[in-house]
PDB file of N, CA and C in Angstrom:
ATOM      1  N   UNK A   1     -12.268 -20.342  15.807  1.00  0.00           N
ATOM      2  CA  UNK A   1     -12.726 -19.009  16.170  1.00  0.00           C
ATOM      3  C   UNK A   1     -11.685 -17.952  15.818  1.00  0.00           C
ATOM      4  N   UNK A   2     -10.218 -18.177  16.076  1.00  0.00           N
ATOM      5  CA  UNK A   2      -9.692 -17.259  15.866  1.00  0.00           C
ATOM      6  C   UNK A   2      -9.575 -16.360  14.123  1.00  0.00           C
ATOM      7  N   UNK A   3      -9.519 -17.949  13.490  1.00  0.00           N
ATOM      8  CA  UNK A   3      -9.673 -17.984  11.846  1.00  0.00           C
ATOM      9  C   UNK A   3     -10.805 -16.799  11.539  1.00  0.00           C
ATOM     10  N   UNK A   4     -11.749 -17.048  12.267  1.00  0.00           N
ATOM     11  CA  UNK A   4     -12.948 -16.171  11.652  1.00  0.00           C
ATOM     12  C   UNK A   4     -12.531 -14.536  12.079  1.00  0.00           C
ATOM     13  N   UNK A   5     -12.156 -14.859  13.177  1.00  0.00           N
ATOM     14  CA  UNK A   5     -11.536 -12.836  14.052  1.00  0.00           C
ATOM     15  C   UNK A   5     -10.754 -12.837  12.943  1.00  0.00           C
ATOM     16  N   UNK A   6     -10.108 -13.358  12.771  1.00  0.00           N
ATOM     17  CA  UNK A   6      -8.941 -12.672  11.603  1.00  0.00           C
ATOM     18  C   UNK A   6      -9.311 -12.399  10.219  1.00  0.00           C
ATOM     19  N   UNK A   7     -10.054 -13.236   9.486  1.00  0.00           N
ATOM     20  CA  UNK A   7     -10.898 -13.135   8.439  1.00  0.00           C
ATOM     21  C   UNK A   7     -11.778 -11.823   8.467  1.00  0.00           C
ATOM     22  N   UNK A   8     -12.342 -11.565   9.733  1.00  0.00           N
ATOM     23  CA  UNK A   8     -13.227 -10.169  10.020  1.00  0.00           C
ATOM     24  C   UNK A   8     -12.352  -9.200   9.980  1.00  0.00           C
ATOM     25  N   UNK A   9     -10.911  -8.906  10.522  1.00  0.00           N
ATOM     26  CA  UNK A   9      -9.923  -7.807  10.556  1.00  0.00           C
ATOM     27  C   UNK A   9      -9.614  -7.580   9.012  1.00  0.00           C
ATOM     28  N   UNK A  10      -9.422  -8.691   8.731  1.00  0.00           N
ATOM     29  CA  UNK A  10      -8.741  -8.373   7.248  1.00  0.00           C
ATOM     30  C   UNK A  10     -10.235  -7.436   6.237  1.00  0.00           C
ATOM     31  N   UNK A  11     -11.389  -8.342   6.575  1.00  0.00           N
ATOM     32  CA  UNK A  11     -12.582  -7.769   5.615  1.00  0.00           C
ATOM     33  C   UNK A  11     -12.386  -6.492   5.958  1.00  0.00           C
ATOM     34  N   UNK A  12     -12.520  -5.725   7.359  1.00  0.00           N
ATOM     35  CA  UNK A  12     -12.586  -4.827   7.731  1.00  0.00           C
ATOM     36  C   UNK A  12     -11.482  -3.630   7.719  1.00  0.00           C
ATOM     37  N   UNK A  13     -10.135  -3.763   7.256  1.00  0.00           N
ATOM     38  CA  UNK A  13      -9.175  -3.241   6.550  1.00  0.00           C
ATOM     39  C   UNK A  13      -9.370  -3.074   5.103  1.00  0.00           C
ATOM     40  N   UNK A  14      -9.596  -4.236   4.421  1.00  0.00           N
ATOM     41  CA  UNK A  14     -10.467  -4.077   3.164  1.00  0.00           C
ATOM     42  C   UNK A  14     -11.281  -2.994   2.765  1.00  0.00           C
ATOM     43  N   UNK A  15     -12.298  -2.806   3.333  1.00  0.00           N
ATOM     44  CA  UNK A  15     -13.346  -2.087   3.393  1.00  0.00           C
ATOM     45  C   UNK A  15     -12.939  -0.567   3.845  1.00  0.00           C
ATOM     46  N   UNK A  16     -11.972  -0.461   4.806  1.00  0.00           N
ATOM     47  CA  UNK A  16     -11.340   1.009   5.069  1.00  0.00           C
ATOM     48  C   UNK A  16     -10.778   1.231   4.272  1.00  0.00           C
ATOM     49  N   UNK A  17     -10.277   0.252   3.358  1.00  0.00           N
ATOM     50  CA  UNK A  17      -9.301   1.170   2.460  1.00  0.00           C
ATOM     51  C   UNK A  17      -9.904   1.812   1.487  1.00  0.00           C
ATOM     52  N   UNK A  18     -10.929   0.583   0.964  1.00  0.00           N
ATOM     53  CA  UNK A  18     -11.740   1.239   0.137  1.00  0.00           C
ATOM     54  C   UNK A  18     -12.374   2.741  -0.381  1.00  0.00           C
ATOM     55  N   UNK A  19     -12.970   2.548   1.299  1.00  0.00           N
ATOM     56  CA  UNK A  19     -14.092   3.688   1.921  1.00  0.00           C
ATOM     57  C   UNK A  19     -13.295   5.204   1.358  1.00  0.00           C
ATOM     58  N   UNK A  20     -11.597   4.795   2.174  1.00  0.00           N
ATOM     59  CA  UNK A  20     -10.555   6.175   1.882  1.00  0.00           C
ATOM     60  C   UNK A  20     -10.041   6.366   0.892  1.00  0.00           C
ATOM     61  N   UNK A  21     -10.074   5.693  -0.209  1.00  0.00           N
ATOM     62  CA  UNK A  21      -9.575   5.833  -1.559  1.00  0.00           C
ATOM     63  C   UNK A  21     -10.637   5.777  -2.411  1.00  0.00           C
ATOM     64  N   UNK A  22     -12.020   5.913  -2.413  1.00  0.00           N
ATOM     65  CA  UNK A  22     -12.895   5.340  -3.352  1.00  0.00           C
ATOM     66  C   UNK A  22     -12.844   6.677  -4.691  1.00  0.00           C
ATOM     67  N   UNK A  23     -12.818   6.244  -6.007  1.00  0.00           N
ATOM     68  CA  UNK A  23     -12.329   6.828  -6.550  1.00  0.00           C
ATOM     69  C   UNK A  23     -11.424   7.279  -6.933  1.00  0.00           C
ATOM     70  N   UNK A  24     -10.698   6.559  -6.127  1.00  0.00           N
ATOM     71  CA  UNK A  24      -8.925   7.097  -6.693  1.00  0.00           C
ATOM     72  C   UNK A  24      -8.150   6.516  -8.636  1.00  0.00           C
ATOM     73  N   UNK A  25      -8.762   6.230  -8.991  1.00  0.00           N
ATOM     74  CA  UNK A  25      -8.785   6.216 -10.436  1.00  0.00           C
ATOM     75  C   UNK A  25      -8.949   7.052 -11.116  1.00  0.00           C
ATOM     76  N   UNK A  26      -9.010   7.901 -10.679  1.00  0.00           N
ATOM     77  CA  UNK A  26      -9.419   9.278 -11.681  1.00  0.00           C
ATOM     78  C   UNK A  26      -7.917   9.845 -10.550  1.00  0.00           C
ATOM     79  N   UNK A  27      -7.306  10.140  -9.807  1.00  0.00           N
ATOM     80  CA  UNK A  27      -6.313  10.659  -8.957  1.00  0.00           C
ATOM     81  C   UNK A  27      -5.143  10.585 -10.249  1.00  0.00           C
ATOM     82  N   UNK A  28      -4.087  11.580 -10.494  1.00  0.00           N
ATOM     83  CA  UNK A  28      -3.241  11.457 -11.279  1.00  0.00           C
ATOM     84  C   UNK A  28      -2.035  10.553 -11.010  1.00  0.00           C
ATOM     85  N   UNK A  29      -1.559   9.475 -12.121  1.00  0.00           N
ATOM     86  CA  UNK A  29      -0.448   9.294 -11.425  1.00  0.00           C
ATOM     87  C   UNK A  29       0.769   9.564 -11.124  1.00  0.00           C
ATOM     88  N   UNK A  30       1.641   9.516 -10.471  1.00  0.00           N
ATOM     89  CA  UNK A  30       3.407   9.387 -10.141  1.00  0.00           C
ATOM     90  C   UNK A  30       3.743   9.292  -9.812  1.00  0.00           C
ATOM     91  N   UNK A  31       5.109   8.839 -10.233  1.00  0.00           N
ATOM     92  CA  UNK A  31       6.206   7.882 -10.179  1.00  0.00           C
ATOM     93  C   UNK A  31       6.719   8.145  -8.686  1.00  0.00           C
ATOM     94  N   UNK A  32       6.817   7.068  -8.080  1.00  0.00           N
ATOM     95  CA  UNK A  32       7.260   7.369  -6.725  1.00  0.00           C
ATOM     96  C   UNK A  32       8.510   5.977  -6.659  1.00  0.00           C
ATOM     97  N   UNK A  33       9.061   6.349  -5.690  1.00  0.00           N
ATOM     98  CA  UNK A  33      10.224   5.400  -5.405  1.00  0.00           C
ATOM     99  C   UNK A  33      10.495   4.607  -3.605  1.00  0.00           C
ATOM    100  N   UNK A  34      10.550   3.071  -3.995  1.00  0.00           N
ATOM    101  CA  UNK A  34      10.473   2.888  -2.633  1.00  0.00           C
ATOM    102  C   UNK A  34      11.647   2.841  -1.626  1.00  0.00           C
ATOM    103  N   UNK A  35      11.535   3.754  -0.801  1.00  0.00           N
ATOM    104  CA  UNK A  35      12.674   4.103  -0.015  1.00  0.00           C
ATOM    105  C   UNK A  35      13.444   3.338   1.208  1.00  0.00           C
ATOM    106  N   UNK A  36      12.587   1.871   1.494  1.00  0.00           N
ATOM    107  CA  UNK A  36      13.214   1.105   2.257  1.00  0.00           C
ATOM    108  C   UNK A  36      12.592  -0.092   1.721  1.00  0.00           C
ATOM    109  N   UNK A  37      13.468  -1.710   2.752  1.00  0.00           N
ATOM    110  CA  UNK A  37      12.831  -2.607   2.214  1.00  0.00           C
ATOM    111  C   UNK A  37      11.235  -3.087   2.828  1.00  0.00           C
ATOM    112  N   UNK A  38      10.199  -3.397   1.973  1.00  0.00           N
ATOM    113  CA  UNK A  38       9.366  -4.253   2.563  1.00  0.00           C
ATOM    114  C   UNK A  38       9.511  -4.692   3.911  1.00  0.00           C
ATOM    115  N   UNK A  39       8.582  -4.274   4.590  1.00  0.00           N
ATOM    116  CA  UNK A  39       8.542  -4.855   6.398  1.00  0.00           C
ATOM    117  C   UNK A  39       6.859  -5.619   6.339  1.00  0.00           C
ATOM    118  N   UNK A  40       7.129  -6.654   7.059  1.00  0.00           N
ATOM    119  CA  UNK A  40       6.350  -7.035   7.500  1.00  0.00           C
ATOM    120  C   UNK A  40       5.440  -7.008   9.024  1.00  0.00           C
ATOM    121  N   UNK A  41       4.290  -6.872   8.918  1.00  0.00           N
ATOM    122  CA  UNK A  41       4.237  -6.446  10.520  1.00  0.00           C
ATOM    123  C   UNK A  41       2.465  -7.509  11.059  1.00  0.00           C
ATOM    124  N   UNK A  42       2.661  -7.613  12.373  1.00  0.00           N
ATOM    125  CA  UNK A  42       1.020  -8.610  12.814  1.00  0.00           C
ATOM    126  C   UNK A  42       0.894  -7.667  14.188  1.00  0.00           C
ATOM    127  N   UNK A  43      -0.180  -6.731  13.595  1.00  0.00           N
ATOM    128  CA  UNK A  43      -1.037  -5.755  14.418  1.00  0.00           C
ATOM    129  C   UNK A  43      -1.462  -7.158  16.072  1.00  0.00           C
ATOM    130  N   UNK A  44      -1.478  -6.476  16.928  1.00  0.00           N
ATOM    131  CA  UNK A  44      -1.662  -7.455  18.115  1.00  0.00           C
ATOM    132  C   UNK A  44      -3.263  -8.514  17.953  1.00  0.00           C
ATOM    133  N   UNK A  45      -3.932  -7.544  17.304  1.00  0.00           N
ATOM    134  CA  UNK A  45      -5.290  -8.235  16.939  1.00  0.00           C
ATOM    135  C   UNK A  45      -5.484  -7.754  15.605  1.00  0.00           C
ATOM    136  N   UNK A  46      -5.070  -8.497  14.921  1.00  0.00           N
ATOM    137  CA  UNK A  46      -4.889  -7.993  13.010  1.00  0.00           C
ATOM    138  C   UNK A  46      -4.523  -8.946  12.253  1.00  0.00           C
ATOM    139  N   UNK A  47      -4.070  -8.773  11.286  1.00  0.00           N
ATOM    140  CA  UNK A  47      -4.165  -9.928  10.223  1.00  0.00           C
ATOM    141  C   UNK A  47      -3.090  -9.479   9.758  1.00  0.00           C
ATOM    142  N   UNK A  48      -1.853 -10.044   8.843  1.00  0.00           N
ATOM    143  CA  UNK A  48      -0.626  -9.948   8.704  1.00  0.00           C
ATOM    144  C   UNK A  48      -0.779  -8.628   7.675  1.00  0.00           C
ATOM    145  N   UNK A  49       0.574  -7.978   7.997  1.00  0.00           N
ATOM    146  CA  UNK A  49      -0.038  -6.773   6.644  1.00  0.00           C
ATOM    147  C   UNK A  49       1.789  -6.449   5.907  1.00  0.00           C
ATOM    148  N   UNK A  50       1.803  -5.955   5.157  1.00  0.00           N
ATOM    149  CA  UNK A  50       3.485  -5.583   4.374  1.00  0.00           C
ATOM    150  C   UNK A  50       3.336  -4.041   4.372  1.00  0.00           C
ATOM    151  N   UNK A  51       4.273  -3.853   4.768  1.00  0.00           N
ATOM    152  CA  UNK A  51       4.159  -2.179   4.388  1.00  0.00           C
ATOM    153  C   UNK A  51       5.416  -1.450   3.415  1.00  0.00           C
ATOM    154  N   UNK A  52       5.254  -1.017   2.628  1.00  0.00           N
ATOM    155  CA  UNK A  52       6.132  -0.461   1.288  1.00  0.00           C
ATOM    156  C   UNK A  52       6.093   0.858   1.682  1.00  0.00           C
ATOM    157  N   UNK A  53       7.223   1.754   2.034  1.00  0.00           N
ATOM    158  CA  UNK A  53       7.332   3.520   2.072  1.00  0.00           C
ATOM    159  C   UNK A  53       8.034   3.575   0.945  1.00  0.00           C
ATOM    160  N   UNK A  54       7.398   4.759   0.543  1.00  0.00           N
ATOM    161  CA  UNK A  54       7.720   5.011  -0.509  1.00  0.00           C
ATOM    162  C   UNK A  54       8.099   7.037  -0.626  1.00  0.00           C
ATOM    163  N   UNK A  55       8.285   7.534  -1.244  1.00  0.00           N
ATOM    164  CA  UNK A  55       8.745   9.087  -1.684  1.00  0.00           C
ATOM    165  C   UNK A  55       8.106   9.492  -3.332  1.00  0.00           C
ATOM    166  N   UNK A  56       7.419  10.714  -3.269  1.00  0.00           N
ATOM    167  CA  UNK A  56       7.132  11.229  -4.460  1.00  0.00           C
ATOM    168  C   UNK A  56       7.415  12.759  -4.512  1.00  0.00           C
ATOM    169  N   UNK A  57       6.743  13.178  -5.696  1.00  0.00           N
ATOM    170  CA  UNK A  57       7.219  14.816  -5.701  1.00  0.00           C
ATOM    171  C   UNK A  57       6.020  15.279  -6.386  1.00  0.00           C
ATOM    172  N   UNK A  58       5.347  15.813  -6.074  1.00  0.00           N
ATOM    173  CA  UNK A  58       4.143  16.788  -6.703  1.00  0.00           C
ATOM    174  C   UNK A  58       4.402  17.960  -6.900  1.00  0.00           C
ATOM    175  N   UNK A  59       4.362  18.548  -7.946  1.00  0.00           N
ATOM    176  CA  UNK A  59       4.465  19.959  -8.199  1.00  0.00           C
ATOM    177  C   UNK A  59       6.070  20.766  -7.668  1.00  0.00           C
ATOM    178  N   UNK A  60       6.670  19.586  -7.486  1.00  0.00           N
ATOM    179  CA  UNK A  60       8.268  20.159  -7.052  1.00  0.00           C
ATOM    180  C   UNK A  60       8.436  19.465  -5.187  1.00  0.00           C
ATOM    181  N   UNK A  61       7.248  19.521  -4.834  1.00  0.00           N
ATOM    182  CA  UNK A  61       7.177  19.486  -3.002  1.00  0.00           C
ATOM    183  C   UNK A  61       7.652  17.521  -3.108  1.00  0.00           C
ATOM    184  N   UNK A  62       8.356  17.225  -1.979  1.00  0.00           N
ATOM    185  CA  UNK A  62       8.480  16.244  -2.024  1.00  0.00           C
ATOM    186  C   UNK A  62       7.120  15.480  -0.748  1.00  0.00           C
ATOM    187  N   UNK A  63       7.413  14.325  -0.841  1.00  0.00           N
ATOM    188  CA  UNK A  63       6.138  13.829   0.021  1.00  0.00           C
ATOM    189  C   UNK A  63       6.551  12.254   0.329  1.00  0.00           C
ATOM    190  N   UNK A  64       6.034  12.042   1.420  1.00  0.00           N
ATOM    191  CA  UNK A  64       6.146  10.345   1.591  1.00  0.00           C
ATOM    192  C   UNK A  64       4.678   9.451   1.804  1.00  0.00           C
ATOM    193  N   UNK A  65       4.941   8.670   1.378  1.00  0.00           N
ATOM    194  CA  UNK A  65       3.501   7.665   1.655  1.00  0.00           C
ATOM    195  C   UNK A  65       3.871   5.817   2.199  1.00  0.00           C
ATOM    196  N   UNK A  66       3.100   5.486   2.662  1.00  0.00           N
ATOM    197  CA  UNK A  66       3.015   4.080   3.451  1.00  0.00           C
ATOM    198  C   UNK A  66       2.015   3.237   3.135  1.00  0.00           C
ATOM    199  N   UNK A  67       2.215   2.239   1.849  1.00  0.00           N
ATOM    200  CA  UNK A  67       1.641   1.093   1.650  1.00  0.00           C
ATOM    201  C   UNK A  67       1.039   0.143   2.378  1.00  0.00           C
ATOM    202  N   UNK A  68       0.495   0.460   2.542  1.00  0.00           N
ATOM    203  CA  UNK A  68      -0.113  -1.178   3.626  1.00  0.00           C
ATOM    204  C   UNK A  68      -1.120  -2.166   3.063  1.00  0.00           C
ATOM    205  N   UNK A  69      -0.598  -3.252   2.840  1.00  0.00           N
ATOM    206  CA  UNK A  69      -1.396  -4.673   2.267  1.00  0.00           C
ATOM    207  C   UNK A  69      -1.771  -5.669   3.289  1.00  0.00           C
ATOM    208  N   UNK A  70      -2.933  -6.090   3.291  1.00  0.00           N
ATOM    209  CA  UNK A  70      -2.872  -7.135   4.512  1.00  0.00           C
ATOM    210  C   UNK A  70      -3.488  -8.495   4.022  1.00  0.00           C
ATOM    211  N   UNK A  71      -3.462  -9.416   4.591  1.00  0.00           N
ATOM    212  CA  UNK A  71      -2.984 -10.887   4.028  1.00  0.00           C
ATOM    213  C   UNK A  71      -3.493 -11.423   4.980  1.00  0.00           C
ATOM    214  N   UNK A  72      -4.494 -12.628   4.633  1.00  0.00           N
ATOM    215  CA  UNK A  72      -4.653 -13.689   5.426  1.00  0.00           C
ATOM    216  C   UNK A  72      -4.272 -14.737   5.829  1.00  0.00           C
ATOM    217  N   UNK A  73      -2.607 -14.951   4.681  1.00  0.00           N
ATOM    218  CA  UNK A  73      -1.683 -15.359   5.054  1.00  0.00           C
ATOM    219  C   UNK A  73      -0.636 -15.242   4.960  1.00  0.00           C
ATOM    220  N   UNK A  74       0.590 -15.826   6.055  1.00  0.00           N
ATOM    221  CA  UNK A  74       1.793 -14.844   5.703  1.00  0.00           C
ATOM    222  C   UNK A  74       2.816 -15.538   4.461  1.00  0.00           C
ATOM    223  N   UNK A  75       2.054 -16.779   4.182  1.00  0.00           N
ATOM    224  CA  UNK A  75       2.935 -17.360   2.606  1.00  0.00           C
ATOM    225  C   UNK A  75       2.675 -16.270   1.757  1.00  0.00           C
ATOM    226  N   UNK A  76       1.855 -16.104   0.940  1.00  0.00           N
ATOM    227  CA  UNK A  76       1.083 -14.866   0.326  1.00  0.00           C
ATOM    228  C   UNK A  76       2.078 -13.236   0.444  1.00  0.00           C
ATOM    229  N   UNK A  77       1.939 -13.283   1.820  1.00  0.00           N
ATOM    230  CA  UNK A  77       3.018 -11.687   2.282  1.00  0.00           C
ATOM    231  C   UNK A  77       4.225 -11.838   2.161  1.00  0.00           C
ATOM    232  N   UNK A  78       4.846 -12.946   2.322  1.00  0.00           N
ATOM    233  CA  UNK A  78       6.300 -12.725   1.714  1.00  0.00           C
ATOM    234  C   UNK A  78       6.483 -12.866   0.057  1.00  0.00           C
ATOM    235  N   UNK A  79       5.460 -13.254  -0.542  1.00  0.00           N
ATOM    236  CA  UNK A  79       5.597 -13.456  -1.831  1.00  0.00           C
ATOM    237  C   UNK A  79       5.616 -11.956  -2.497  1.00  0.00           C
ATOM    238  N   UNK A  80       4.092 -11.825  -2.018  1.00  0.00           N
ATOM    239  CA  UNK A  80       4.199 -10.154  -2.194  1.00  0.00           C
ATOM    240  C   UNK A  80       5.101  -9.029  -2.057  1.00  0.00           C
ATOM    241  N   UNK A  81       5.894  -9.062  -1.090  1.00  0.00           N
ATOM    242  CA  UNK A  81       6.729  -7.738  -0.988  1.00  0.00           C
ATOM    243  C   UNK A  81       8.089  -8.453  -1.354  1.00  0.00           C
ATOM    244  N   UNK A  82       8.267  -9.751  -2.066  1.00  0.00           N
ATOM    245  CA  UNK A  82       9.810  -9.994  -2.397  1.00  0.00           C
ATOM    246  C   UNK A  82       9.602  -9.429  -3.746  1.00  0.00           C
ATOM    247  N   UNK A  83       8.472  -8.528  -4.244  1.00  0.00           N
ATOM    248  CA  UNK A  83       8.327  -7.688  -5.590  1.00  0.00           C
ATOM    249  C   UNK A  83       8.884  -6.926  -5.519  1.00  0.00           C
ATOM    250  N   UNK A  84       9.150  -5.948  -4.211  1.00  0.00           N
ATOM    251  CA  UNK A  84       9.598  -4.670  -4.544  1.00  0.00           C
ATOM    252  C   UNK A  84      10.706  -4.639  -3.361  1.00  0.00           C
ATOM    253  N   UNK A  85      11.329  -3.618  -3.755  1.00  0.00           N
ATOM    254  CA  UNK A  85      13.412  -3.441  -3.021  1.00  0.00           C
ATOM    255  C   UNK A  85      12.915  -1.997  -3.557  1.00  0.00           C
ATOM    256  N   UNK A  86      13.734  -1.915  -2.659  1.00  0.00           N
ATOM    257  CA  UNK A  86      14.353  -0.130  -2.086  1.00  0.00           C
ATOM    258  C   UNK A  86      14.643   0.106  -2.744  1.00  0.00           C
ATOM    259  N   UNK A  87      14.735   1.125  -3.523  1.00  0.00           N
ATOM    260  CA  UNK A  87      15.077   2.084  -4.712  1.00  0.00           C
ATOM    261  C   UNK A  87      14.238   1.548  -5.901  1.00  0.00           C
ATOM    262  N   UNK A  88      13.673   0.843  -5.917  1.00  0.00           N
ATOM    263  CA  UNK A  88      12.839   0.656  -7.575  1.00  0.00           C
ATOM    264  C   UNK A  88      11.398   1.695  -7.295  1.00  0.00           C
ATOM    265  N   UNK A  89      11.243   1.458  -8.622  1.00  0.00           N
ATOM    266  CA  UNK A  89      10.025   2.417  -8.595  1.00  0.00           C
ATOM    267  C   UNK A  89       8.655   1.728  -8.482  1.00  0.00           C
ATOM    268  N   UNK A  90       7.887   2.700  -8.390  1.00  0.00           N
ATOM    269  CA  UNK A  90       6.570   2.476  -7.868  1.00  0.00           C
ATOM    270  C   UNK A  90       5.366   3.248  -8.228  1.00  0.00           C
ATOM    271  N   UNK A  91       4.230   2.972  -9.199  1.00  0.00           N
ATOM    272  CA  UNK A  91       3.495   4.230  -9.810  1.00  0.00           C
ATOM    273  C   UNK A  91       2.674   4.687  -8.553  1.00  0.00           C
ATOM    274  N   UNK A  92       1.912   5.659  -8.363  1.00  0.00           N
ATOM    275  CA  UNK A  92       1.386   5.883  -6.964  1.00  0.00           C
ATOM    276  C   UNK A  92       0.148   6.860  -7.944  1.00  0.00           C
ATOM    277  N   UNK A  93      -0.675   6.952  -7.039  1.00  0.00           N
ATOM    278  CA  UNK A  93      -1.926   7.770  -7.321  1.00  0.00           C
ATOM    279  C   UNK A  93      -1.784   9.223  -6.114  1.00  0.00           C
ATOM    280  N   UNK A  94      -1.843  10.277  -6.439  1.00  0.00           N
ATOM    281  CA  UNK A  94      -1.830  11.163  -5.336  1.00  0.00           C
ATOM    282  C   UNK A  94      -3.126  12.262  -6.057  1.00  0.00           C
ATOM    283  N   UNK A  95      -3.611  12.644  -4.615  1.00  0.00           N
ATOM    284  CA  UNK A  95      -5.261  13.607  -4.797  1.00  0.00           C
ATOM    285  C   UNK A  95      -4.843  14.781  -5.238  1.00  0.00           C
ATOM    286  N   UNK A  96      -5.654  15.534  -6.103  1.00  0.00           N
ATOM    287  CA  UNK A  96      -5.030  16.722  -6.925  1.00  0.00           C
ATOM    288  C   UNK A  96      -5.657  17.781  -5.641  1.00  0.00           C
ATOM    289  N   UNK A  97      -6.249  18.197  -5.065  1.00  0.00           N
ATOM    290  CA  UNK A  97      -6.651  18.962  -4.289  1.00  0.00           C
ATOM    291  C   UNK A  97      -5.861  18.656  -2.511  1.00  0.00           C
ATOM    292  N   UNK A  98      -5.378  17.568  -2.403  1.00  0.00           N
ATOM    293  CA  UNK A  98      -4.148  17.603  -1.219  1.00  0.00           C
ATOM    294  C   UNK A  98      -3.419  15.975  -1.710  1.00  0.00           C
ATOM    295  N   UNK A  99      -2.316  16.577  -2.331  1.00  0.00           N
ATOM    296  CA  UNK A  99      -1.116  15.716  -3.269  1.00  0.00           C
ATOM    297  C   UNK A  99      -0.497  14.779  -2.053  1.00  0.00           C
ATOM    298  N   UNK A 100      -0.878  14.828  -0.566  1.00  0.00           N
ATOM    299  CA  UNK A 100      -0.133  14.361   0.548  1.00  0.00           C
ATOM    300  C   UNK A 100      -0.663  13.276   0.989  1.00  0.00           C
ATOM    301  N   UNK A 101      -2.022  12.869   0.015  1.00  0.00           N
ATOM    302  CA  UNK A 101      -2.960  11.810   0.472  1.00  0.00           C
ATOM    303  C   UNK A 101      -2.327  10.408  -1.165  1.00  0.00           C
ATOM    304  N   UNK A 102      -2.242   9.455  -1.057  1.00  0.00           N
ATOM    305  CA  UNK A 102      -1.422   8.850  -1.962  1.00  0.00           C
ATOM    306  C   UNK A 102      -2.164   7.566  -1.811  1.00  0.00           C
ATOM    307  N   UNK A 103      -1.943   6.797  -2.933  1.00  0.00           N
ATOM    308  CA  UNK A 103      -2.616   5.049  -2.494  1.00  0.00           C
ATOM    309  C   UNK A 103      -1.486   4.763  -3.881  1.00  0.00           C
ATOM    310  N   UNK A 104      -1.554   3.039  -3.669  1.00  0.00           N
ATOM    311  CA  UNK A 104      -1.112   2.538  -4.583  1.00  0.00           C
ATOM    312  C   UNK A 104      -1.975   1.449  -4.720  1.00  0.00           C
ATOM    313  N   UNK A 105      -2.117   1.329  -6.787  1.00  0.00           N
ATOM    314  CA  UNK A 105      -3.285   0.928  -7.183  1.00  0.00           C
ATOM    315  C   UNK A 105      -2.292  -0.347  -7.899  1.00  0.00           C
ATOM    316  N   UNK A 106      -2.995  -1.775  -7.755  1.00  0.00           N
ATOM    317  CA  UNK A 106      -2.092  -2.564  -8.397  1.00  0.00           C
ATOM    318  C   UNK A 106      -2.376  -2.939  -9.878  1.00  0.00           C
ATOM    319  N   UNK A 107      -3.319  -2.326 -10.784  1.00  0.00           N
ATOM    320  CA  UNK A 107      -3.141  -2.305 -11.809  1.00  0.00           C
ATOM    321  C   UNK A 107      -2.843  -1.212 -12.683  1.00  0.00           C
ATOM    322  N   UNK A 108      -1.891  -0.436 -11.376  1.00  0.00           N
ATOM    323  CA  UNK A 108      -0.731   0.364 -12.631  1.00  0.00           C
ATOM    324  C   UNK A 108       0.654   0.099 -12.238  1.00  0.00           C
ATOM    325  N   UNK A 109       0.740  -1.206 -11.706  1.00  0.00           N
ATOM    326  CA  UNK A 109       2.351  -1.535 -11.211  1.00  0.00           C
ATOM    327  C   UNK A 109       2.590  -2.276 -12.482  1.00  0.00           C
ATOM    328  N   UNK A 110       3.702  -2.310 -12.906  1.00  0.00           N
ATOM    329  CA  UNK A 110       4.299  -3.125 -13.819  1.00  0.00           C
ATOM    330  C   UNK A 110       5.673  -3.509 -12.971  1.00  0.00           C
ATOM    331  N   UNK A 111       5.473  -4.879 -12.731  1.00  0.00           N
ATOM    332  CA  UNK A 111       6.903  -5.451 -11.914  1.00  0.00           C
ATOM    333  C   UNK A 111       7.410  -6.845 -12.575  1.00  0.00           C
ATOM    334  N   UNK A 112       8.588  -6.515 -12.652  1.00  0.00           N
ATOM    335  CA  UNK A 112       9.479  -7.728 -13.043  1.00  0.00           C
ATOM    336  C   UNK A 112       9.381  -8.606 -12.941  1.00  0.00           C
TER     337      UNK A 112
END
């Protein structure tokens, strides 16, 4: 039972993210940089998630944004965020009509 609650949190994070980014492919990109290391975190009733902060600059203004990936397992989540360290870069998508809204899309990462 619990397998399935958790399987439902994760679909259902899935699906929010979606919902709030839909279209973000057409959003311009840039270069943003991640400003601490990878944290891992397990919401009290949630499904494991990594979170990447990161820093960009639109139009001169600087800005911050918060990655969040979530995982149905936590082998998977440490694999994932041993990609990225603090100070490397990071392409980011930000909305041309409010530059403060940001996602990161994983087929414009190019990582080592």
């Amino acid at each position: 039972m619990f397998f399935a609650d958790l399987y439902l949190v994760f679909l259902f994070k899935i699906l929010g993210r979606w919902a709030k980014f839909y279209g973000n492919k057409h959003w311009p990109s840039v270069d943003a940089t991640i400003t601490a290391t990878p944290s891992a975190s397990m919401a009290a009733f949630g499904c494991p998630t990594v979170e990447i902060p990161y820093e960009y600059r639109v139009n001169g203004e600087l800005y911050t944004g918060l990655h969040e990936e979530p995982f149905l397992l936590m082998g998977s989540l440490t694999e994932y965020a041993a990609q990225f360290r603090a100070g490397s870069k990071l392409v980011i998508r930000a909305r041309l009509d409010n530059p403060e809204v940001s996602t990161v899309r994983e087929d414009d990462q190019v990582l080592a």
